[in-house]
Protein backbone atom coordinates (compact mmCIF):
# COMPACT_ATOMS: atom_id res chain seq x y z
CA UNK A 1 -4.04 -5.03 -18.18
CA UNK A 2 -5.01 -2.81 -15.24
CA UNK A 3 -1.77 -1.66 -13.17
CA UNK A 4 -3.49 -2.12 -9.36
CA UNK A 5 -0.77 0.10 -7.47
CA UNK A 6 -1.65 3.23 -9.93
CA UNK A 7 -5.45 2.55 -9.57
CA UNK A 8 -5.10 1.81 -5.94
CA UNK A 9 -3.11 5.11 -5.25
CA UNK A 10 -5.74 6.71 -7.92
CA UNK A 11 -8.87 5.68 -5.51
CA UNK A 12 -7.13 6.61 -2.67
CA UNK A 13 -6.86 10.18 -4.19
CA UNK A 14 -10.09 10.16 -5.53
CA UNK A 15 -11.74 9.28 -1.71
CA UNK A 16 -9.52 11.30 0.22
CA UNK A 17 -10.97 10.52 3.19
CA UNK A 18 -9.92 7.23 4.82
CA UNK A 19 -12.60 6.31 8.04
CA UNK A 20 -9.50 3.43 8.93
CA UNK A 21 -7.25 6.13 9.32
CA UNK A 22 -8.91 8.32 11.21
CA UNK A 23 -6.38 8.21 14.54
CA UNK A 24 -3.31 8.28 12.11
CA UNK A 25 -1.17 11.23 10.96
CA UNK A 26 2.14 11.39 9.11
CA UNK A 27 3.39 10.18 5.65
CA UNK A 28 4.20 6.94 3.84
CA UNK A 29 6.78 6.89 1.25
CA UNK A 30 6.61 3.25 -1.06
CA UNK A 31 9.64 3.06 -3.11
CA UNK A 32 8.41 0.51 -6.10
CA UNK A 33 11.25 -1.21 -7.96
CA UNK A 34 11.11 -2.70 -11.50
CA UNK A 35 14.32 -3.43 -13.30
CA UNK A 36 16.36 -0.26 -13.21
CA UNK A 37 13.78 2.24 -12.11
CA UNK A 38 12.37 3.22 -9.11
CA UNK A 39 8.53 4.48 -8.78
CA UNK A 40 7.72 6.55 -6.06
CA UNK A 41 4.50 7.32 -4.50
CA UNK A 42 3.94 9.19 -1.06
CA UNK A 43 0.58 9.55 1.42
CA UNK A 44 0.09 12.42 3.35
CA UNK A 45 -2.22 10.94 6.29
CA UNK A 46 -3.85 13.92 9.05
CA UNK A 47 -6.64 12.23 10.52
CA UNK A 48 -7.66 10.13 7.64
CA UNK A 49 -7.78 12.93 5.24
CA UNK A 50 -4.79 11.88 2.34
CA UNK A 51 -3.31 13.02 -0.20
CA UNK A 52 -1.29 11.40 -2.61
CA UNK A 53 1.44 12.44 -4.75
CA UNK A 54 5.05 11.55 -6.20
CA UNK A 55 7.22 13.54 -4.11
CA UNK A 56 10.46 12.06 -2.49
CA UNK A 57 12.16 13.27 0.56
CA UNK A 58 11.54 12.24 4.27
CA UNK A 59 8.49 10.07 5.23
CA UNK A 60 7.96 8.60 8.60
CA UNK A 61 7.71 5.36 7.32
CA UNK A 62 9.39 3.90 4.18
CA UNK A 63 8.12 1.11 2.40
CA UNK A 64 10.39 -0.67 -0.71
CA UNK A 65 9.68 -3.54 -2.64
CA UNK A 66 9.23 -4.92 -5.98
CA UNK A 67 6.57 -3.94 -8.39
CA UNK A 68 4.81 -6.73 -8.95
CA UNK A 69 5.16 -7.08 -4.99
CA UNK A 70 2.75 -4.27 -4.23
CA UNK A 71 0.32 -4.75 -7.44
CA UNK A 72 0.15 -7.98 -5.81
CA UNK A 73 -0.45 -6.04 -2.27
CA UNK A 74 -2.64 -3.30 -3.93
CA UNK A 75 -5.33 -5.76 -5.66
CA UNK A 76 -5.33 -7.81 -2.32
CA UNK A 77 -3.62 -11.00 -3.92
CA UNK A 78 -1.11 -10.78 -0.88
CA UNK A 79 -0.97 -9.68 2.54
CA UNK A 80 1.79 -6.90 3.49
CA UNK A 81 3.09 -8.12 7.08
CA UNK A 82 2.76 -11.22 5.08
CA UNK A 83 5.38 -10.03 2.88
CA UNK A 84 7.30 -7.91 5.30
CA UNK A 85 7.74 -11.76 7.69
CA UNK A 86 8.90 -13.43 4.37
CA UNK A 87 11.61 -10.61 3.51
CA UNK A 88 10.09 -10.12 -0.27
CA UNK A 89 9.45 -6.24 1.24
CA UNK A 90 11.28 -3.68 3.73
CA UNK A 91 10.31 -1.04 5.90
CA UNK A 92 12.07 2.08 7.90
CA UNK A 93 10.70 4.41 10.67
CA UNK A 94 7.41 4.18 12.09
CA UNK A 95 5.96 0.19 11.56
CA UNK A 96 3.12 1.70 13.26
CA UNK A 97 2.35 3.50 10.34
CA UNK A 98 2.97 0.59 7.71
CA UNK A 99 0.19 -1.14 10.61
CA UNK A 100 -2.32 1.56 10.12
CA UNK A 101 -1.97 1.71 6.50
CA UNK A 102 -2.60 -2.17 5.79
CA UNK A 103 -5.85 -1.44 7.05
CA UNK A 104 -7.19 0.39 3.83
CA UNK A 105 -5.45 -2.53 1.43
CA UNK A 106 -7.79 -4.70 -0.08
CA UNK A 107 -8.59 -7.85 1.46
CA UNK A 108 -7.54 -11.21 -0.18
CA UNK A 109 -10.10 -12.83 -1.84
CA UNK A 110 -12.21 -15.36 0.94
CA UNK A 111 -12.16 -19.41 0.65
CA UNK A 112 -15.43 -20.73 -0.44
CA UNK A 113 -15.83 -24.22 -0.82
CA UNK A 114 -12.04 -24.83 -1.04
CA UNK A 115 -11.85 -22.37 -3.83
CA UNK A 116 -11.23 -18.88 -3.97
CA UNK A 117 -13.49 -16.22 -5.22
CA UNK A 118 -11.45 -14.08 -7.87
CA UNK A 119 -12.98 -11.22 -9.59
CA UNK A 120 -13.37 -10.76 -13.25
């Protein structure tokens, strides 16, 4: 099974230039939980160029929730202000940022027919 936060955070990496985030600049800290453990990953946004990493410390926006939350989040099976308005995820600092950022998550998959498309 594919982990979607690690190959979202991977293709973010890989194309570290983000056209949606052109007008943003600062950092995004997501604190992942799963039992126990915490899994941190950080974005370094300066006029859509990022970089990604696993560094801790200050961000200007901070991002927590579960796991399966943001694989959920990462593979575009749920929406994060979505998730933010239910509680099921929190934020600190600059919502701004968290705003910005949805823009690069994938999209959920569209209704056809009643039905929606799902890949693979």
């Amino acid at each position: 099974m594919v982990d979607a936060t690690a190959k979202f955070f991977a293709d973010l990496e890989q194309n570290d230039h983000q056209p949606l985030l052109e007008k943003a600049t600062g950092s995004l800290r997501f604190e992942l939980t799963q039992g126990n453990g915490v899994e941190r990953w950080r974005i370094d946004v300066r006029n859509g160029d990022v970089a990604v990493s696993h560094k801790a410390g200050a961000a200007d926006c901070v991002l927590r929730a579960p796991k399966p939350l943001f694989d959920k989040l990462a593979s575009g099976r749920d929406n994060a202000m979505t998730a933010l308005l239910r509680g099921a995820l929190t934020v600190e600092g600059d919502p701004d940022f968290l705003l910005a950022f949805q823009r690069i998550l994938p999209s959920p998959p569209r209704a056809r027919g009643g039905k929606a498309e799902r890949d693979g």
